[in-house]
PDB file of N, CA and C in Angstrom:
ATOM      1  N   UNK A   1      27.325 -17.494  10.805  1.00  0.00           N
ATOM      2  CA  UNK A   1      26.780 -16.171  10.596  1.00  0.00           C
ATOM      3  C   UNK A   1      25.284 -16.286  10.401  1.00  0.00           C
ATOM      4  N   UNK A   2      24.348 -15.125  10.547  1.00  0.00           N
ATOM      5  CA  UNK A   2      23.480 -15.356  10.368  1.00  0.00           C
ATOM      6  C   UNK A   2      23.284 -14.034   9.167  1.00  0.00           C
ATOM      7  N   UNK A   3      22.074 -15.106   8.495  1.00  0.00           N
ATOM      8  CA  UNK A   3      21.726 -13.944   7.273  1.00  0.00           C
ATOM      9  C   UNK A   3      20.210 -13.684   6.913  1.00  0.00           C
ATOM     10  N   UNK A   4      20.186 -12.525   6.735  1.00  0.00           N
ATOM     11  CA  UNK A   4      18.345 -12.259   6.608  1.00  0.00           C
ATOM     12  C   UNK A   4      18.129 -11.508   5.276  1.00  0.00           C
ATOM     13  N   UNK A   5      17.314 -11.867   4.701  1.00  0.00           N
ATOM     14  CA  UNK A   5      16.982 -11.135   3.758  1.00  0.00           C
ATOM     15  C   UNK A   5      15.014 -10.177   3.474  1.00  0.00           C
ATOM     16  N   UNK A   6      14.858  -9.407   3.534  1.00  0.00           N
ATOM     17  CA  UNK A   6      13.702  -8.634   3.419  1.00  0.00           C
ATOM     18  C   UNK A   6      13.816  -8.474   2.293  1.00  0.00           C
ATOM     19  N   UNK A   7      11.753  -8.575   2.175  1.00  0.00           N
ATOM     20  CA  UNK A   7      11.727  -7.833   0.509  1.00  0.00           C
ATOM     21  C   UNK A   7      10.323  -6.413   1.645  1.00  0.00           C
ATOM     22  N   UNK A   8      10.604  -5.624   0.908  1.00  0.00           N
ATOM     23  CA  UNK A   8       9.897  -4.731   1.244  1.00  0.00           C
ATOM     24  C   UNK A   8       9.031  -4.213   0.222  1.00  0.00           C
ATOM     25  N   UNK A   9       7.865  -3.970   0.067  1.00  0.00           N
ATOM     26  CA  UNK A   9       6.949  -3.776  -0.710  1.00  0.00           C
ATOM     27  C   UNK A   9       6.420  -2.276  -0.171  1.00  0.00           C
ATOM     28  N   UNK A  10       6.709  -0.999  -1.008  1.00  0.00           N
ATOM     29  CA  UNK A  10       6.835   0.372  -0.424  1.00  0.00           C
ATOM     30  C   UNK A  10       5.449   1.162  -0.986  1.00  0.00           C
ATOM     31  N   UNK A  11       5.248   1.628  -0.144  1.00  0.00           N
ATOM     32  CA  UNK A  11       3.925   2.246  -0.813  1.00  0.00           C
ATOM     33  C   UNK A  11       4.858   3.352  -2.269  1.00  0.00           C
ATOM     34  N   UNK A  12       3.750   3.544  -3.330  1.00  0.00           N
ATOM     35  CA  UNK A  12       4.102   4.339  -4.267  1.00  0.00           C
ATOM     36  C   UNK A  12       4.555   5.791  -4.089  1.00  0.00           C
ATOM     37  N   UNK A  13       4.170   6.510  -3.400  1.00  0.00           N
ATOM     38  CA  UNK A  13       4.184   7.721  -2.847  1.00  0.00           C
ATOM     39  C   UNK A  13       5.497   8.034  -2.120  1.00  0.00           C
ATOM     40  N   UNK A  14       6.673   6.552  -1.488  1.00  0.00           N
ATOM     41  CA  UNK A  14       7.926   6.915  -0.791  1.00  0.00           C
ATOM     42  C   UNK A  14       8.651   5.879  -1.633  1.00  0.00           C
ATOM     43  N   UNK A  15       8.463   5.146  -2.890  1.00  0.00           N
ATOM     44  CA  UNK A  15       9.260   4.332  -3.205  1.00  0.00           C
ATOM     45  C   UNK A  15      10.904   4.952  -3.738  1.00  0.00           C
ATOM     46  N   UNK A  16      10.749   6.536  -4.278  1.00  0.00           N
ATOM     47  CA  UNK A  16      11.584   7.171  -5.173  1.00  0.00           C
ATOM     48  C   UNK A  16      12.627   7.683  -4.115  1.00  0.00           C
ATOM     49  N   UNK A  17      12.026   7.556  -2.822  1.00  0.00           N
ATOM     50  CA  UNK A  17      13.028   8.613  -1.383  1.00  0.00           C
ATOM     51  C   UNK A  17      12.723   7.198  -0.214  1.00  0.00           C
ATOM     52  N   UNK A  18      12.731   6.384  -0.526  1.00  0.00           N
ATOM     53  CA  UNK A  18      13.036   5.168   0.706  1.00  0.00           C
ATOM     54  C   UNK A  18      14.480   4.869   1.060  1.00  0.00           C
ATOM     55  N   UNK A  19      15.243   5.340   0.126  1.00  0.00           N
ATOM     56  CA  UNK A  19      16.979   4.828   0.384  1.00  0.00           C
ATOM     57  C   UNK A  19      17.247   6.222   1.342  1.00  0.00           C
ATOM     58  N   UNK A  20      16.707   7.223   0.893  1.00  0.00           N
ATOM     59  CA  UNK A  20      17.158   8.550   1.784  1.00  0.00           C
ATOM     60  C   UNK A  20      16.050   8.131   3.213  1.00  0.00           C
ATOM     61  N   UNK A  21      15.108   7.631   3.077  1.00  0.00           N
ATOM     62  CA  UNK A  21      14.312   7.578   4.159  1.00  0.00           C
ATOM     63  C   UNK A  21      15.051   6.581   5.074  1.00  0.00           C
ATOM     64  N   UNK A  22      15.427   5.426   5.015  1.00  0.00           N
ATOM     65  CA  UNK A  22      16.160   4.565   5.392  1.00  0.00           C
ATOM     66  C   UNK A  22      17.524   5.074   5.457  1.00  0.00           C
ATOM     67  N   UNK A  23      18.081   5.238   5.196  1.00  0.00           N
ATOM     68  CA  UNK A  23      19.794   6.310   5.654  1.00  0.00           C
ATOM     69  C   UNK A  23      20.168   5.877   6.679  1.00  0.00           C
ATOM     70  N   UNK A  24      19.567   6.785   7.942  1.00  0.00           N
ATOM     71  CA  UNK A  24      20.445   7.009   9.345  1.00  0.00           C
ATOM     72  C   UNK A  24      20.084   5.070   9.314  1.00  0.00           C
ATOM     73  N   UNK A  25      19.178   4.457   9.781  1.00  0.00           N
ATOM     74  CA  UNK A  25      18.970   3.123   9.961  1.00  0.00           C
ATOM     75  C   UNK A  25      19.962   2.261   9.342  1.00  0.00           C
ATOM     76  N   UNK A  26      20.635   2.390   8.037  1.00  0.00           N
ATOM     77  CA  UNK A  26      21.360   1.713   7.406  1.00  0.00           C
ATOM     78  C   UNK A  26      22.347   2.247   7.678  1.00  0.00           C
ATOM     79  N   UNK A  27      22.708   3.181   7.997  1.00  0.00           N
ATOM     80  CA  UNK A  27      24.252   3.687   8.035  1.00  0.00           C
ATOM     81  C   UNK A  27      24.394   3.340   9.666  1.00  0.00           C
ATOM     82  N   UNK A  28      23.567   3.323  11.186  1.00  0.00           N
ATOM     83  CA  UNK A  28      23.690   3.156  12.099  1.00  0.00           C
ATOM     84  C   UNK A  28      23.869   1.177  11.938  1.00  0.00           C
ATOM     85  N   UNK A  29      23.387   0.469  11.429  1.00  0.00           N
ATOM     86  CA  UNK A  29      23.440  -0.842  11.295  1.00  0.00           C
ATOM     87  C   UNK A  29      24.925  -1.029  11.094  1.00  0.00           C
ATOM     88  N   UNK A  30      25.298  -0.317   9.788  1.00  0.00           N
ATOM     89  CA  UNK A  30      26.316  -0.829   9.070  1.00  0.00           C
ATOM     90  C   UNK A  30      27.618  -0.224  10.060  1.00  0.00           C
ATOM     91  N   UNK A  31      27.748   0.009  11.356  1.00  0.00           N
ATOM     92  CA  UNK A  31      28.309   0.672  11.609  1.00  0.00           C
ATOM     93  C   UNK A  31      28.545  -0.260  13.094  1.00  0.00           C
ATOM     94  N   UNK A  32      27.456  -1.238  13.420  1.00  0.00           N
ATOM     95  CA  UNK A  32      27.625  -2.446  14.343  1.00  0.00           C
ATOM     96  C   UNK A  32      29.372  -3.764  14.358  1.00  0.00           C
ATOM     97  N   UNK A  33      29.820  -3.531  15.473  1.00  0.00           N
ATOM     98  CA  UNK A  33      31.250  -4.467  14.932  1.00  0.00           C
ATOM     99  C   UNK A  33      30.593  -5.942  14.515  1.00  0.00           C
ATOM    100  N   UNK A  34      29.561  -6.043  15.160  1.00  0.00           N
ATOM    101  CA  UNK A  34      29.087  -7.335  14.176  1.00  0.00           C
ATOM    102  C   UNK A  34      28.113  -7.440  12.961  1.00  0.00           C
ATOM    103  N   UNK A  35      28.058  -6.279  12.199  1.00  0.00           N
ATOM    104  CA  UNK A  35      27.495  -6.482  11.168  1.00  0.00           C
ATOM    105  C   UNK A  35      28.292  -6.370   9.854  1.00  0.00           C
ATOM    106  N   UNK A  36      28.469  -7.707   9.101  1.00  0.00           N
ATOM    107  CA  UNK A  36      29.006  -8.509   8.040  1.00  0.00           C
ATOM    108  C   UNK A  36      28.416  -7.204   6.693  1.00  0.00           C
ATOM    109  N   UNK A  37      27.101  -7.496   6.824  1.00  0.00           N
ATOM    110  CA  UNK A  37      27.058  -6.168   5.238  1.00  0.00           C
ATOM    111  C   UNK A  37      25.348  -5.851   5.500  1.00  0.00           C
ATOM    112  N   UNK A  38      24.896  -5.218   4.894  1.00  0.00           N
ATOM    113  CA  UNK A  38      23.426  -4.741   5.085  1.00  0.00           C
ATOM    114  C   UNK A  38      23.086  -3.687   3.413  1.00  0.00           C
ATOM    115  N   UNK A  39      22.913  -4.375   3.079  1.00  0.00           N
ATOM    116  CA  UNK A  39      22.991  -3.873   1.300  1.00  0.00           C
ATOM    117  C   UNK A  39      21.310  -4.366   1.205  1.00  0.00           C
ATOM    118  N   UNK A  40      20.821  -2.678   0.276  1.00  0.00           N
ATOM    119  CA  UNK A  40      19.549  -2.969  -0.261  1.00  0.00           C
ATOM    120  C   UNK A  40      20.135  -2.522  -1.704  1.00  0.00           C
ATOM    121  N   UNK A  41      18.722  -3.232  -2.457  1.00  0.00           N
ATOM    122  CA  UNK A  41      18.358  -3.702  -4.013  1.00  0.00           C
ATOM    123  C   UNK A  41      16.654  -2.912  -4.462  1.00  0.00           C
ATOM    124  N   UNK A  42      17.013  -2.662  -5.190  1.00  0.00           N
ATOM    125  CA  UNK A  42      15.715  -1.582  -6.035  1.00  0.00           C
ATOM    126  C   UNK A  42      15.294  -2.968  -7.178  1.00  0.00           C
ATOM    127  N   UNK A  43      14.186  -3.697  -7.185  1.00  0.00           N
ATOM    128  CA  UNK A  43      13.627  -4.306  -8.140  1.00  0.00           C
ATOM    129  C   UNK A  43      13.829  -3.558  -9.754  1.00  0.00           C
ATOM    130  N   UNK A  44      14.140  -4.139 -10.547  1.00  0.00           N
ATOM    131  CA  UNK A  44      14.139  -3.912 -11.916  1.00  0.00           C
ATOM    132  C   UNK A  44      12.554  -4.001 -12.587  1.00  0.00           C
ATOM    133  N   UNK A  45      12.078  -5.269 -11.967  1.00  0.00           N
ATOM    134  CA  UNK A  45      10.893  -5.299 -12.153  1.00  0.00           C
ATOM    135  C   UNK A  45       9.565  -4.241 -11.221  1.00  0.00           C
ATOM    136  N   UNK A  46       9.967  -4.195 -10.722  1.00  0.00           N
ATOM    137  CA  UNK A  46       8.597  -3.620  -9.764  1.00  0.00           C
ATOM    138  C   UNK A  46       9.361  -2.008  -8.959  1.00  0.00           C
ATOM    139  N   UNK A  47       9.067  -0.878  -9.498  1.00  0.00           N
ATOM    140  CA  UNK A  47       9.769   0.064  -9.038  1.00  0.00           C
ATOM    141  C   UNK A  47       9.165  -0.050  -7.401  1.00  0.00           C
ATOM    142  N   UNK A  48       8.391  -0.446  -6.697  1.00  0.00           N
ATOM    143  CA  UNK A  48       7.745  -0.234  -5.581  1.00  0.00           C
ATOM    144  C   UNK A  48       8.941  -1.064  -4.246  1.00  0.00           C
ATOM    145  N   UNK A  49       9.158  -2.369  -5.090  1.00  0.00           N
ATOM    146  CA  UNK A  49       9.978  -3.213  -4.244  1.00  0.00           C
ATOM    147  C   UNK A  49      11.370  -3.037  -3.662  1.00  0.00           C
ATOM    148  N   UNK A  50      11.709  -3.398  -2.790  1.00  0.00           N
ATOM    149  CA  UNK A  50      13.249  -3.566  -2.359  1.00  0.00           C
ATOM    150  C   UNK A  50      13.288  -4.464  -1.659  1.00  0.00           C
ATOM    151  N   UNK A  51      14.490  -4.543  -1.390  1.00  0.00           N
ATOM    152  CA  UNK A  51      14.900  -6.294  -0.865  1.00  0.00           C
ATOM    153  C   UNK A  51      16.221  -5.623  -0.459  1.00  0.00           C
ATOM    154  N   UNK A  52      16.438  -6.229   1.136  1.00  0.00           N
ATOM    155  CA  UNK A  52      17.498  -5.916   1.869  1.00  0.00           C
ATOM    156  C   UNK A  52      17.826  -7.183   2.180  1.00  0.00           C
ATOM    157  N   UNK A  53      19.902  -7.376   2.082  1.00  0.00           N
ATOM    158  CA  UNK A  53      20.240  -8.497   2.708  1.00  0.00           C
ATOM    159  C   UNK A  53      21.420  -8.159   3.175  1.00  0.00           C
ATOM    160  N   UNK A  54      20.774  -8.677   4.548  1.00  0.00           N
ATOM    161  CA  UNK A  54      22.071  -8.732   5.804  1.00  0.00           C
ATOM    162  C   UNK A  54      22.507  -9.819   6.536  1.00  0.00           C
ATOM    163  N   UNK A  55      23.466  -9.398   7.217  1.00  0.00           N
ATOM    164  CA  UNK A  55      24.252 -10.496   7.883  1.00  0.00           C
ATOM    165  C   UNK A  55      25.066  -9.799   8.590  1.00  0.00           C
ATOM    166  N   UNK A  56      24.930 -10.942  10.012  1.00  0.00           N
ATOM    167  CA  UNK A  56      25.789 -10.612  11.131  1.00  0.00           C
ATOM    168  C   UNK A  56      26.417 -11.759  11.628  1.00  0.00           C
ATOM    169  N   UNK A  57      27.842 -11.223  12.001  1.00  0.00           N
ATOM    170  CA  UNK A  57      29.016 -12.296  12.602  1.00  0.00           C
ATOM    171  C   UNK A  57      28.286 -13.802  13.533  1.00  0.00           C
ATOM    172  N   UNK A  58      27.345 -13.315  14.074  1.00  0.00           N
ATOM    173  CA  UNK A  58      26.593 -14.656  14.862  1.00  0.00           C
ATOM    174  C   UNK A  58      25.507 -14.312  15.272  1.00  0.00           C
ATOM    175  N   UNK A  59      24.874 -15.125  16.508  1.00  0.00           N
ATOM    176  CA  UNK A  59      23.421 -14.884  16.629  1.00  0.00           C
ATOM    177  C   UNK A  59      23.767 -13.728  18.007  1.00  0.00           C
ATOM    178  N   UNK A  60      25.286 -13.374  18.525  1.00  0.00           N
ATOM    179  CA  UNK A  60      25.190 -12.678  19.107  1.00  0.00           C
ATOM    180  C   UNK A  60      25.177 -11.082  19.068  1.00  0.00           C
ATOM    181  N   UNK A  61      25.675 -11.096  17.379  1.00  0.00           N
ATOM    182  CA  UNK A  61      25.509  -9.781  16.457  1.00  0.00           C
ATOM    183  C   UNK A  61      24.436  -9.409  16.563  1.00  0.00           C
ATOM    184  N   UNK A  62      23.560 -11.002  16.300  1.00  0.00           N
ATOM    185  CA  UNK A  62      22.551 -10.253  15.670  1.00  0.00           C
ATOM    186  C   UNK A  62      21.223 -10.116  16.802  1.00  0.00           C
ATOM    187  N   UNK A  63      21.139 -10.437  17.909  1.00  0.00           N
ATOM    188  CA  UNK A  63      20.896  -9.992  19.089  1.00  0.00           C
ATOM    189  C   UNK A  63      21.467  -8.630  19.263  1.00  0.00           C
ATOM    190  N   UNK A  64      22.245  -8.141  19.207  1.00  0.00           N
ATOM    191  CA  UNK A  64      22.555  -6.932  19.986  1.00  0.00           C
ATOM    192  C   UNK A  64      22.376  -5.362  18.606  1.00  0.00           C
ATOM    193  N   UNK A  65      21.927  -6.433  17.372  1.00  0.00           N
ATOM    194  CA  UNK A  65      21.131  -5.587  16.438  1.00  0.00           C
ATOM    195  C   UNK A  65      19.600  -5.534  16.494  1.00  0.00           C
ATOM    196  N   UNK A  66      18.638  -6.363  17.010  1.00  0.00           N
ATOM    197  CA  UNK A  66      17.556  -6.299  17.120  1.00  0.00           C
ATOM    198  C   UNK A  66      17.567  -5.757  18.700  1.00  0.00           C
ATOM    199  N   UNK A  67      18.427  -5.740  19.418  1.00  0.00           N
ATOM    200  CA  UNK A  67      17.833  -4.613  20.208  1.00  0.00           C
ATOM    201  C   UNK A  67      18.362  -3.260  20.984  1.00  0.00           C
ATOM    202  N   UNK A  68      19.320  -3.105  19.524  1.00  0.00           N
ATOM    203  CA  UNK A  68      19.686  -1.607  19.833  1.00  0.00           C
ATOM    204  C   UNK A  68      18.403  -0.659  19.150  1.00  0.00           C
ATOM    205  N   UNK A  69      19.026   0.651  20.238  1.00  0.00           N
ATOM    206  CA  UNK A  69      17.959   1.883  19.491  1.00  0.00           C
ATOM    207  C   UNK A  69      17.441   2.067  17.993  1.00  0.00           C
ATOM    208  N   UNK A  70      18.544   2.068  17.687  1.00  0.00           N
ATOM    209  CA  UNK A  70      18.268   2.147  15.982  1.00  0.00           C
ATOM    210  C   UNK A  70      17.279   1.270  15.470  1.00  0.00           C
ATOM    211  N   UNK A  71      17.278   0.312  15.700  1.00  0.00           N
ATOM    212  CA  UNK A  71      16.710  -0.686  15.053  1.00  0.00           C
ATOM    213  C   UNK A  71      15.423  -0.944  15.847  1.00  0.00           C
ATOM    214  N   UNK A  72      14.810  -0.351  17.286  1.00  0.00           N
ATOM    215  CA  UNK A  72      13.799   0.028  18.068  1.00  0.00           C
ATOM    216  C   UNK A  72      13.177   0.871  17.187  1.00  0.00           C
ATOM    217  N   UNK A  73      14.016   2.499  16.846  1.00  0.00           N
ATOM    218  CA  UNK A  73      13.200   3.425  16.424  1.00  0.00           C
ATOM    219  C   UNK A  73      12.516   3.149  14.298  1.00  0.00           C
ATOM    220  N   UNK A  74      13.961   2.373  14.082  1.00  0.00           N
ATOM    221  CA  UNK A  74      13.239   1.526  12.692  1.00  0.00           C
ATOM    222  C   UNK A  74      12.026   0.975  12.658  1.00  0.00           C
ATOM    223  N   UNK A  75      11.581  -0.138  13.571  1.00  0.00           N
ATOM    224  CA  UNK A  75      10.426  -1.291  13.829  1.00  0.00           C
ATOM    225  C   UNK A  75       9.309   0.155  13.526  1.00  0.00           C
ATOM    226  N   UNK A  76       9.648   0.895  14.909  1.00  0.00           N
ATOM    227  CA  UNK A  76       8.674   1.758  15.125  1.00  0.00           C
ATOM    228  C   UNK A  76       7.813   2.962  13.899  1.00  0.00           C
ATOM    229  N   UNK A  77       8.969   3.365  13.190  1.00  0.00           N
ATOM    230  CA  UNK A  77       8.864   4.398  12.317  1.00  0.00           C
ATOM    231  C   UNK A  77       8.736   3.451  10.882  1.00  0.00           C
ATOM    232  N   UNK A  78       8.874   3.244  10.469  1.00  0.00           N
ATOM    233  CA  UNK A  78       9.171   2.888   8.819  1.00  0.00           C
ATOM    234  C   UNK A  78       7.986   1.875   8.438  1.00  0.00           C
ATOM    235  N   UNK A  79       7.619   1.133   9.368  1.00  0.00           N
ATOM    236  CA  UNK A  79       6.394   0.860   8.932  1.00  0.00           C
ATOM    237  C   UNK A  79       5.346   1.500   8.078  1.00  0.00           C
ATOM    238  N   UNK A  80       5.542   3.295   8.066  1.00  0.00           N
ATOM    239  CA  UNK A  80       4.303   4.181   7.415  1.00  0.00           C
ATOM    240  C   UNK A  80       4.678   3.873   5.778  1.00  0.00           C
ATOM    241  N   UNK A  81       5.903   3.167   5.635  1.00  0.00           N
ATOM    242  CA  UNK A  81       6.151   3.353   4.202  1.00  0.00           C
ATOM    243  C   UNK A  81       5.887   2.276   3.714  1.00  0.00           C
ATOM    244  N   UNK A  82       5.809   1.195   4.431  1.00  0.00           N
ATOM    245  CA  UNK A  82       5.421  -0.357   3.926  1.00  0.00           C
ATOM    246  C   UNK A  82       3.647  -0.451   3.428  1.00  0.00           C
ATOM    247  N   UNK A  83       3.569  -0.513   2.228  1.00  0.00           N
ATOM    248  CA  UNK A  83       2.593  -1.300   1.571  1.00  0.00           C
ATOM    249  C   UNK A  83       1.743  -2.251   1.960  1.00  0.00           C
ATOM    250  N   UNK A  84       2.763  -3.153   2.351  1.00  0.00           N
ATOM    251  CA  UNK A  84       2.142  -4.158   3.064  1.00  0.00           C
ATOM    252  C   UNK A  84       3.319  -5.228   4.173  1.00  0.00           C
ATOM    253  N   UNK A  85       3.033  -5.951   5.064  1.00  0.00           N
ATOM    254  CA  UNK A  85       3.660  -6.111   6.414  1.00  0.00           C
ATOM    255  C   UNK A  85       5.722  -6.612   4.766  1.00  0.00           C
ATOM    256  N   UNK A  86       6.453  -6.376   5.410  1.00  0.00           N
ATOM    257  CA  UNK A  86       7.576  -6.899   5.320  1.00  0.00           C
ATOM    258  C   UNK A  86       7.474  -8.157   5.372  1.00  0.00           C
ATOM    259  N   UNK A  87       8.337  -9.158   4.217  1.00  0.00           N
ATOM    260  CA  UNK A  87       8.810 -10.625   3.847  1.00  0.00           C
ATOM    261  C   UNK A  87      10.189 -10.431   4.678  1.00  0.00           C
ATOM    262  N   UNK A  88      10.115 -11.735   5.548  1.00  0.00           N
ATOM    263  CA  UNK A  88      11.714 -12.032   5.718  1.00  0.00           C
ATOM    264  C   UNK A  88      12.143 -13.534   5.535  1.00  0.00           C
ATOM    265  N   UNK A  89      13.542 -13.328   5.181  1.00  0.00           N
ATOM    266  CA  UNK A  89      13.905 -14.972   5.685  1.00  0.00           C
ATOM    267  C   UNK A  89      15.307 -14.743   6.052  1.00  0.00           C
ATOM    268  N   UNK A  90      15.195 -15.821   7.232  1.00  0.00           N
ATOM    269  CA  UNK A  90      16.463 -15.304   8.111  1.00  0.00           C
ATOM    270  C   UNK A  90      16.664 -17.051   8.296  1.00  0.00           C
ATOM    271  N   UNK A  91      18.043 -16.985   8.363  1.00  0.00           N
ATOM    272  CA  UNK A  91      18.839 -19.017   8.931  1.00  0.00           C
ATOM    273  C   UNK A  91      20.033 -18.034   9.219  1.00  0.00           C
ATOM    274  N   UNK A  92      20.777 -19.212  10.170  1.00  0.00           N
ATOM    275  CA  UNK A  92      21.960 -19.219  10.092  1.00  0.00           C
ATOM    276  C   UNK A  92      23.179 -20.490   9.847  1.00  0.00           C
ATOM    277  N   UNK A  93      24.263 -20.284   9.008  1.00  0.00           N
ATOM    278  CA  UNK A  93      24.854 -20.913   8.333  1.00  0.00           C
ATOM    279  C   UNK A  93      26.472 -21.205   8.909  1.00  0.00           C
ATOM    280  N   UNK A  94      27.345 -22.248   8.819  1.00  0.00           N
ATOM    281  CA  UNK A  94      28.410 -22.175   8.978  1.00  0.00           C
ATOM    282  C   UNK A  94      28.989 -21.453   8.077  1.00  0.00           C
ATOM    283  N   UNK A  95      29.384 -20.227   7.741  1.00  0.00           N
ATOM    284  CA  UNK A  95      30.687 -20.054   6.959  1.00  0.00           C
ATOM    285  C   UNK A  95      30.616 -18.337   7.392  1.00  0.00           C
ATOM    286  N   UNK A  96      31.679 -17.372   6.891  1.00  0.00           N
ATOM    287  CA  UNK A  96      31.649 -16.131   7.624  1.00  0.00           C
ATOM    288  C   UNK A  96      31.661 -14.753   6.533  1.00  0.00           C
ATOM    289  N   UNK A  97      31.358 -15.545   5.281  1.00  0.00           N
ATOM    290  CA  UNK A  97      31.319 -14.424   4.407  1.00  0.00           C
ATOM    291  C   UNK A  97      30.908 -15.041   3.082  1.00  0.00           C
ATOM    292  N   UNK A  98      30.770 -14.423   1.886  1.00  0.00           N
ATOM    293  CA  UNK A  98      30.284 -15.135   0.615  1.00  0.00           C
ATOM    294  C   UNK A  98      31.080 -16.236   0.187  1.00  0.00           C
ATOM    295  N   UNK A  99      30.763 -16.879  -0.255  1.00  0.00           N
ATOM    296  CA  UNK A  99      31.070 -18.122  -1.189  1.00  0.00           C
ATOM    297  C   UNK A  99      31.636 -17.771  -2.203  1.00  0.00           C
ATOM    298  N   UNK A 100      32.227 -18.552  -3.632  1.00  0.00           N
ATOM    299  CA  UNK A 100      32.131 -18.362  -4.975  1.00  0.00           C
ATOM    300  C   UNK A 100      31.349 -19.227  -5.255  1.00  0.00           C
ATOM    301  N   UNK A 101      30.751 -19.021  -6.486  1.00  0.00           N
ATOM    302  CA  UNK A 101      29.862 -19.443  -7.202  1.00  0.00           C
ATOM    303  C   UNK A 101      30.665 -20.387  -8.177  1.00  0.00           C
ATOM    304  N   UNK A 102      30.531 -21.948  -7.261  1.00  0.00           N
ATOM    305  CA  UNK A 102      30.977 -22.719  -8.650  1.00  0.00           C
ATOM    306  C   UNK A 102      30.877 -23.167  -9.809  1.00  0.00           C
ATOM    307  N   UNK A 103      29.295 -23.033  -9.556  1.00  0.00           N
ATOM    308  CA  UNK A 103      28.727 -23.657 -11.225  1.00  0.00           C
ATOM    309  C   UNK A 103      28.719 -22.776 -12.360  1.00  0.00           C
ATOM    310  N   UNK A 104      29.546 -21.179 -12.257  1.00  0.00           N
ATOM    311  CA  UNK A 104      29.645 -20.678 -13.462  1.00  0.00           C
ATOM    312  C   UNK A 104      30.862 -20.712 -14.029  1.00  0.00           C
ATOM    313  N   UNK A 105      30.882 -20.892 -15.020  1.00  0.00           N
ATOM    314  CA  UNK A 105      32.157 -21.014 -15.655  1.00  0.00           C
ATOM    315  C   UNK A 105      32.807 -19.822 -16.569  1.00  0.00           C
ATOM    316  N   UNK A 106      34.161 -19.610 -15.817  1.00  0.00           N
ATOM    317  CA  UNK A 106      34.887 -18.312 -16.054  1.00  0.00           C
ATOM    318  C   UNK A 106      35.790 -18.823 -16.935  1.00  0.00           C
TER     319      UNK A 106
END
Protein backbone atom coordinates (compact mmCIF):
# COMPACT_ATOMS: atom_id res chain seq x y z
CA UNK A 1 0.00 0.00 0.00
CA UNK A 2 1.04 3.23 -0.31
CA UNK A 3 0.72 5.95 2.37
CA UNK A 4 1.05 9.77 2.39
CA UNK A 5 0.77 11.98 4.91
CA UNK A 6 0.36 16.08 4.55
CA UNK A 7 0.68 18.64 7.07
CA UNK A 8 -0.98 21.66 5.78
CA UNK A 9 -0.27 24.95 7.21
CA UNK A 10 -3.74 27.14 6.50
CA UNK A 11 -3.81 30.62 6.31
CA UNK A 12 -5.73 32.13 9.53
CA UNK A 13 -8.63 33.57 7.80
CA UNK A 14 -9.88 29.66 6.36
CA UNK A 15 -8.42 27.62 9.18
CA UNK A 16 -12.08 27.46 11.15
CA UNK A 17 -14.02 26.36 7.47
CA UNK A 18 -11.06 24.22 5.76
CA UNK A 19 -12.85 20.79 6.64
CA UNK A 20 -16.09 22.32 4.92
CA UNK A 21 -13.74 23.81 2.29
CA UNK A 22 -12.13 20.50 1.62
CA UNK A 23 -15.52 18.30 1.68
CA UNK A 24 -16.41 17.50 -1.93
CA UNK A 25 -12.32 16.63 -2.36
CA UNK A 26 -12.41 14.32 0.63
CA UNK A 27 -15.60 12.80 0.21
CA UNK A 28 -14.80 12.32 -3.82
CA UNK A 29 -11.28 10.60 -2.67
CA UNK A 30 -12.83 8.57 -0.09
CA UNK A 31 -15.12 7.24 -2.47
CA UNK A 32 -12.07 5.75 -4.94
CA UNK A 33 -12.25 1.56 -4.83
CA UNK A 34 -8.68 2.02 -4.09
CA UNK A 35 -8.61 4.31 -1.43
CA UNK A 36 -7.72 2.52 2.06
CA UNK A 37 -8.73 5.83 4.32
CA UNK A 38 -8.03 9.64 3.84
CA UNK A 39 -8.59 11.09 7.42
CA UNK A 40 -7.58 14.71 8.40
CA UNK A 41 -6.38 15.96 12.01
CA UNK A 42 -6.82 19.62 13.44
CA UNK A 43 -3.43 20.32 15.50
CA UNK A 44 -4.09 20.73 19.25
CA UNK A 45 -1.20 22.78 19.18
CA UNK A 46 -1.39 25.17 16.35
CA UNK A 47 -5.13 25.97 15.42
CA UNK A 48 -3.77 26.93 11.77
CA UNK A 49 -2.39 23.29 11.05
CA UNK A 50 -3.78 20.05 9.67
CA UNK A 51 -2.31 17.00 8.70
CA UNK A 52 -3.96 14.56 6.32
CA UNK A 53 -3.20 10.78 6.12
CA UNK A 54 -3.92 8.60 3.34
CA UNK A 55 -3.53 5.51 1.77
CA UNK A 56 -4.20 3.61 -1.22
CA UNK A 57 -4.45 -0.21 -2.06
CA UNK A 58 -1.13 0.22 -4.38
CA UNK A 59 0.75 2.47 -6.53
CA UNK A 60 -2.02 1.71 -8.95
CA UNK A 61 -4.69 3.38 -6.59
CA UNK A 62 -2.74 5.75 -6.17
CA UNK A 63 -2.05 6.70 -9.79
CA UNK A 64 -5.51 6.74 -10.75
CA UNK A 65 -5.96 9.23 -7.58
CA UNK A 66 -3.46 11.75 -8.67
CA UNK A 67 -5.00 11.87 -11.84
CA UNK A 68 -8.54 11.92 -11.52
CA UNK A 69 -10.60 15.23 -11.76
CA UNK A 70 -11.04 15.70 -8.29
CA UNK A 71 -7.82 15.70 -7.30
CA UNK A 72 -6.86 18.01 -10.74
CA UNK A 73 -9.46 20.54 -9.54
CA UNK A 74 -7.91 20.16 -5.67
CA UNK A 75 -4.02 20.87 -6.89
CA UNK A 76 -5.68 23.70 -8.71
CA UNK A 77 -8.06 25.38 -6.18
CA UNK A 78 -6.98 24.93 -2.54
CA UNK A 79 -3.80 26.19 -2.83
CA UNK A 80 -5.54 29.92 -1.95
CA UNK A 81 -5.85 28.48 1.55
CA UNK A 82 -2.32 27.22 2.10
CA UNK A 83 -0.06 29.51 4.13
CA UNK A 84 2.63 28.16 2.88
CA UNK A 85 3.54 25.31 -0.02
CA UNK A 86 2.13 21.80 1.67
CA UNK A 87 4.64 19.09 3.66
CA UNK A 88 4.33 15.61 2.35
CA UNK A 89 5.68 12.26 2.97
CA UNK A 90 4.65 9.53 0.96
CA UNK A 91 6.57 5.48 0.84
CA UNK A 92 5.12 2.56 0.14
CA UNK A 93 5.02 -0.45 2.44
CA UNK A 94 4.23 -4.20 2.41
CA UNK A 95 1.20 -4.67 4.50
CA UNK A 96 -2.63 -3.57 3.59
CA UNK A 97 -3.95 -1.87 6.54
CA UNK A 98 -2.86 -0.73 10.21
CA UNK A 99 -0.75 -2.63 12.39
CA UNK A 100 -1.16 -3.01 16.29
CA UNK A 101 0.93 -1.29 18.29
CA UNK A 102 3.11 -3.67 20.19
CA UNK A 103 5.05 -1.83 22.52
CA UNK A 104 2.01 -0.69 24.55
CA UNK A 105 0.94 -2.61 27.09
CA UNK A 106 -2.79 -3.44 27.58
Amino acid sequence: MITITVKWDVKPEYADDFMELTREFTEATRAEPGCLWFDWSRSVDNPNEYVLVEAFRDGEAGGLHVNSEHFRTAMATQGQYAASRPKIISYEIDQDGWNELGEIQM
